[in-house]
C-alpha atoms as a PDB file:
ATOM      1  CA  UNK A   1      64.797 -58.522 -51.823  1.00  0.00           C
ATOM      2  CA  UNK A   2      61.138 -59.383 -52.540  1.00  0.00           C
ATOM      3  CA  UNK A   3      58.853 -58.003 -55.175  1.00  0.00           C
ATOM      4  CA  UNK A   4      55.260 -57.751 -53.501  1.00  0.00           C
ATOM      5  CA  UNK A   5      51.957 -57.099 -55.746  1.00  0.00           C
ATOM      6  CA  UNK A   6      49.484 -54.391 -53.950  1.00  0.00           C
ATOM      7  CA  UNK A   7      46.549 -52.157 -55.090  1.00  0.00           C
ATOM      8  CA  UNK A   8      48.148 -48.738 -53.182  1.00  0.00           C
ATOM      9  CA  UNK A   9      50.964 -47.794 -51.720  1.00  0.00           C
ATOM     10  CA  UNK A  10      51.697 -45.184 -48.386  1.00  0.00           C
ATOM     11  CA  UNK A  11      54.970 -44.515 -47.331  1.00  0.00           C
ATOM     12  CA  UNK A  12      53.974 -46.050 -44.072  1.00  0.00           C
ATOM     13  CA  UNK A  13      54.293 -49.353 -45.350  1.00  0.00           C
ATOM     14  CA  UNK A  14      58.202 -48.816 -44.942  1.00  0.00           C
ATOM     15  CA  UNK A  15      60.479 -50.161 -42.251  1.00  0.00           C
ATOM     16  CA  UNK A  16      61.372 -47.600 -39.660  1.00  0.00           C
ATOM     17  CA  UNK A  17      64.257 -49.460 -38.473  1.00  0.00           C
ATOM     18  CA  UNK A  18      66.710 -48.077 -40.987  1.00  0.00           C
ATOM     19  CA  UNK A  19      67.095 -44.533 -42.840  1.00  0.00           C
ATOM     20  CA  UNK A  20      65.127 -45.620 -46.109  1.00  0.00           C
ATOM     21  CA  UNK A  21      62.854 -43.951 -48.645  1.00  0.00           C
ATOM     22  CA  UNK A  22      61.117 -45.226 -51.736  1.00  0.00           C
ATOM     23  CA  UNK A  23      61.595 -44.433 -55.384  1.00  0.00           C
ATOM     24  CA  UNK A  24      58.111 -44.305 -57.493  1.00  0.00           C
ATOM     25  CA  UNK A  25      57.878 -44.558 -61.326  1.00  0.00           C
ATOM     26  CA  UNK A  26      54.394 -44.452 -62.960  1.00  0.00           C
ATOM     27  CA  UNK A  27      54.678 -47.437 -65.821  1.00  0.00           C
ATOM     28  CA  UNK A  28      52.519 -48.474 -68.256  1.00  0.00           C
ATOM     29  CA  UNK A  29      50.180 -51.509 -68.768  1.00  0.00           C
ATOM     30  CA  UNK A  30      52.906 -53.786 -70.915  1.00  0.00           C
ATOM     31  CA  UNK A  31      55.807 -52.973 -68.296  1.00  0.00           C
ATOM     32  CA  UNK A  32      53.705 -54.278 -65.100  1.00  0.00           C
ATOM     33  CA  UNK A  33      53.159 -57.513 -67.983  1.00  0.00           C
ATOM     34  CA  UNK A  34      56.630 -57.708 -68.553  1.00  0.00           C
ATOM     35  CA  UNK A  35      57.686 -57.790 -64.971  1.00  0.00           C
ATOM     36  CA  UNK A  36      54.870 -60.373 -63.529  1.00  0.00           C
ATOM     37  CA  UNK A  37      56.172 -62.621 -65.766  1.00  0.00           C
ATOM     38  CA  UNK A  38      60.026 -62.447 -65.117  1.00  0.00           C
ATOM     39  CA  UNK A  39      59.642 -61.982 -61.202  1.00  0.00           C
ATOM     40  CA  UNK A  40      58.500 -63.815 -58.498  1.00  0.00           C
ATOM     41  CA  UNK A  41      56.216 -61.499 -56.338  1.00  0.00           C
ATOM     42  CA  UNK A  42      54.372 -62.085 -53.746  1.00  0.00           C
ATOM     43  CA  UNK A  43      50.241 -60.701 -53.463  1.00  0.00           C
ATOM     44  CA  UNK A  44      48.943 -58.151 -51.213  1.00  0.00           C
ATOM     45  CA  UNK A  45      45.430 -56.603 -52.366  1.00  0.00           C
ATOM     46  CA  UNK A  46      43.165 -56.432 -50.188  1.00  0.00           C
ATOM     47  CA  UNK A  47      40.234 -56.386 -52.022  1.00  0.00           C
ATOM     48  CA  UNK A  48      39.171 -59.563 -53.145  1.00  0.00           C
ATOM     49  CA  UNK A  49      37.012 -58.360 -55.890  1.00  0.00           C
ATOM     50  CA  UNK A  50      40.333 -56.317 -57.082  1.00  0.00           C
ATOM     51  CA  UNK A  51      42.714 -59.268 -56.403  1.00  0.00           C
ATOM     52  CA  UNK A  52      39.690 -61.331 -58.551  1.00  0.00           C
ATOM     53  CA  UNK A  53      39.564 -58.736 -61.511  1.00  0.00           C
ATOM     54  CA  UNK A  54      43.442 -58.632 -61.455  1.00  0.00           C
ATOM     55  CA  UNK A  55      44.290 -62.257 -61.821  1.00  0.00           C
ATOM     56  CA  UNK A  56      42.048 -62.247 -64.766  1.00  0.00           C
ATOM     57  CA  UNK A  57      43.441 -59.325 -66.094  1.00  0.00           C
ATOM     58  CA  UNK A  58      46.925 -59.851 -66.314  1.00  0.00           C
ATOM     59  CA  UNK A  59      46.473 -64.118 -66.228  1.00  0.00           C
ATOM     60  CA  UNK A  60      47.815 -64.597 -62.812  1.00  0.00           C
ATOM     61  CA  UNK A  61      48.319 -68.566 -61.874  1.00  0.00           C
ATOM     62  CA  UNK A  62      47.141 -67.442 -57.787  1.00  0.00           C
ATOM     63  CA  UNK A  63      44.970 -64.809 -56.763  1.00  0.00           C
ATOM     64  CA  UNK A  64      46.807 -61.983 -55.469  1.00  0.00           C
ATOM     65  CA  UNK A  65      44.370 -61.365 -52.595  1.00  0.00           C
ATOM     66  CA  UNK A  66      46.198 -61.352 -49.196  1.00  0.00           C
ATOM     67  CA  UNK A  67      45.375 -58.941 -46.300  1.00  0.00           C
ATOM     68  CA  UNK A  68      48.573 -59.691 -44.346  1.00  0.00           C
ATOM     69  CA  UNK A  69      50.272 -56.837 -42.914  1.00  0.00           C
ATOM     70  CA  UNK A  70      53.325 -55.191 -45.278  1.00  0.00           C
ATOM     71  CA  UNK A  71      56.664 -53.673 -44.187  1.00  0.00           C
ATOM     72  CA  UNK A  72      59.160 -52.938 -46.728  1.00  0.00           C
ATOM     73  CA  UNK A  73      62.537 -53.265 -46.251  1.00  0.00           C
ATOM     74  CA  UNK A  74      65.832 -51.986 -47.946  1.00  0.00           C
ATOM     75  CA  UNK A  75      65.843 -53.739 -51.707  1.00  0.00           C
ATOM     76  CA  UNK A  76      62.245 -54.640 -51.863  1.00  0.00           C
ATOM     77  CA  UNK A  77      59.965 -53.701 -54.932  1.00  0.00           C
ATOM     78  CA  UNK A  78      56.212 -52.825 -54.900  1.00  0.00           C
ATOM     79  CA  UNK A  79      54.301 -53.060 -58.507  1.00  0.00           C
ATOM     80  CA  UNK A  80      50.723 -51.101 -57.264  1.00  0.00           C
ATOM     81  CA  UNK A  81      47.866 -51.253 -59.654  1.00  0.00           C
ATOM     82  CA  UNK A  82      45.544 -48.919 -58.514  1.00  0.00           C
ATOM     83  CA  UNK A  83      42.163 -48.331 -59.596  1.00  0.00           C
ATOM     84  CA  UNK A  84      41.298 -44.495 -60.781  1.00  0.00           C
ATOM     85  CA  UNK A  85      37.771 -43.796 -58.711  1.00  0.00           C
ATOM     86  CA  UNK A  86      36.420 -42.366 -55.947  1.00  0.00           C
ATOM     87  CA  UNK A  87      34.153 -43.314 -53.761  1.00  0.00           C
ATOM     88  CA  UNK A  88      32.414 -41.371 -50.745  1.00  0.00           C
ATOM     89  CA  UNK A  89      33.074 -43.647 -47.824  1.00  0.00           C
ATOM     90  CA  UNK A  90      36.281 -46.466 -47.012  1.00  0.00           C
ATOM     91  CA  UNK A  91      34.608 -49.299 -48.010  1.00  0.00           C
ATOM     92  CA  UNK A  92      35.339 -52.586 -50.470  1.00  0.00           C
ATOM     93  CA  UNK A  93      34.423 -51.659 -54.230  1.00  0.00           C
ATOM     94  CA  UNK A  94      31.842 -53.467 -56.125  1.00  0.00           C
ATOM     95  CA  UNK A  95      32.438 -55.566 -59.066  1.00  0.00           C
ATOM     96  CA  UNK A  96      31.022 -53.276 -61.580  1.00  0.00           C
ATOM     97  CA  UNK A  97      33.349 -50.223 -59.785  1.00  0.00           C
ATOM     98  CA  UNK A  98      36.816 -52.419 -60.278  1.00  0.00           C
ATOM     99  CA  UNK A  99      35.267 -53.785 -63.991  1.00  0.00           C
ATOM    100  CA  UNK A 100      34.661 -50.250 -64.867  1.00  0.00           C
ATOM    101  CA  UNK A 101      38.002 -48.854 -63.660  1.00  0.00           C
ATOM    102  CA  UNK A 102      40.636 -47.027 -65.142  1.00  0.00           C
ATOM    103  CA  UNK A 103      44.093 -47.864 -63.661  1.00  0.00           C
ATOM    104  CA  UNK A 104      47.426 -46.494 -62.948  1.00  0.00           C
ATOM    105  CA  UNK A 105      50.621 -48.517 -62.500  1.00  0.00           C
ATOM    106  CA  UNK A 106      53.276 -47.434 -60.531  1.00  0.00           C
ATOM    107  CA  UNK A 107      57.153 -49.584 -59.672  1.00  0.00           C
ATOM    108  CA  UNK A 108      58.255 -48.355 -56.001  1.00  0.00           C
ATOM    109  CA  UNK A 109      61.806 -49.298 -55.309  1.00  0.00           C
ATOM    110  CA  UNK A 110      62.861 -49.005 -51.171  1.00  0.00           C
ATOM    111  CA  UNK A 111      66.260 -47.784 -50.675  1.00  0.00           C
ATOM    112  CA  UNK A 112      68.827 -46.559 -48.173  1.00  0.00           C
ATOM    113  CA  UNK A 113      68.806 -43.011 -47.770  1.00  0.00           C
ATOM    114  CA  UNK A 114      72.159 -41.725 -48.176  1.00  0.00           C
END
């Protein structure tokens, strides 16, 4: 089981080995505090300006910042923070977009479809 730290979430990002699906809760600001500092997780934003702006945020020893691929498997956790913009094209946010950002929190659990 491994807790990773990302900035969005797609279903994709699951295993297609086994029958699994993922369980979201939206949480708030002091729950994603709460569980960064009792769990070991491991950083997957890809975003460095995001990864920066996050490890300040929430006093993070490492930077999160990792653009190594992600497949979840049965018993992992996801905590996304994900900033509330949009933007016209796919492209990495400026500073002042992930400063100025509202964000959402959300704890995906993978499990075993029954």
């Amino acid at each position: 089981m491994r807790t990773y730290l990302t900035s969005t979430f797609s279903p994709s990002m699951i295993s297609q080995r086994d029958k699994l699906r993922a369980i979201v809760w939206e949480i708030q600001e002091e729950e994603v505090v709460r569980i960064l500092r009792s769990t070991t997780f491991i950083g997957r934003i890809g975003h460095e300006n995001t990864a920066s702006l996050i490890k300040e945020r929430f006093n993070l020893s490492e930077s999160p910042f990792s653009r190594e691929p992600l497949t979840l498997e049965e018993g992992d956790a996801v905590i996304c923070l994900i900033p509330q913009f949009r933007v016209q094209e796919s492209r990495e946010f400026t500073d002042a977009e992930i400063k100025g950002a509202k964000f959402r929190y959300f704890y995906v659990r993978v499990e075993k479809l029954e």
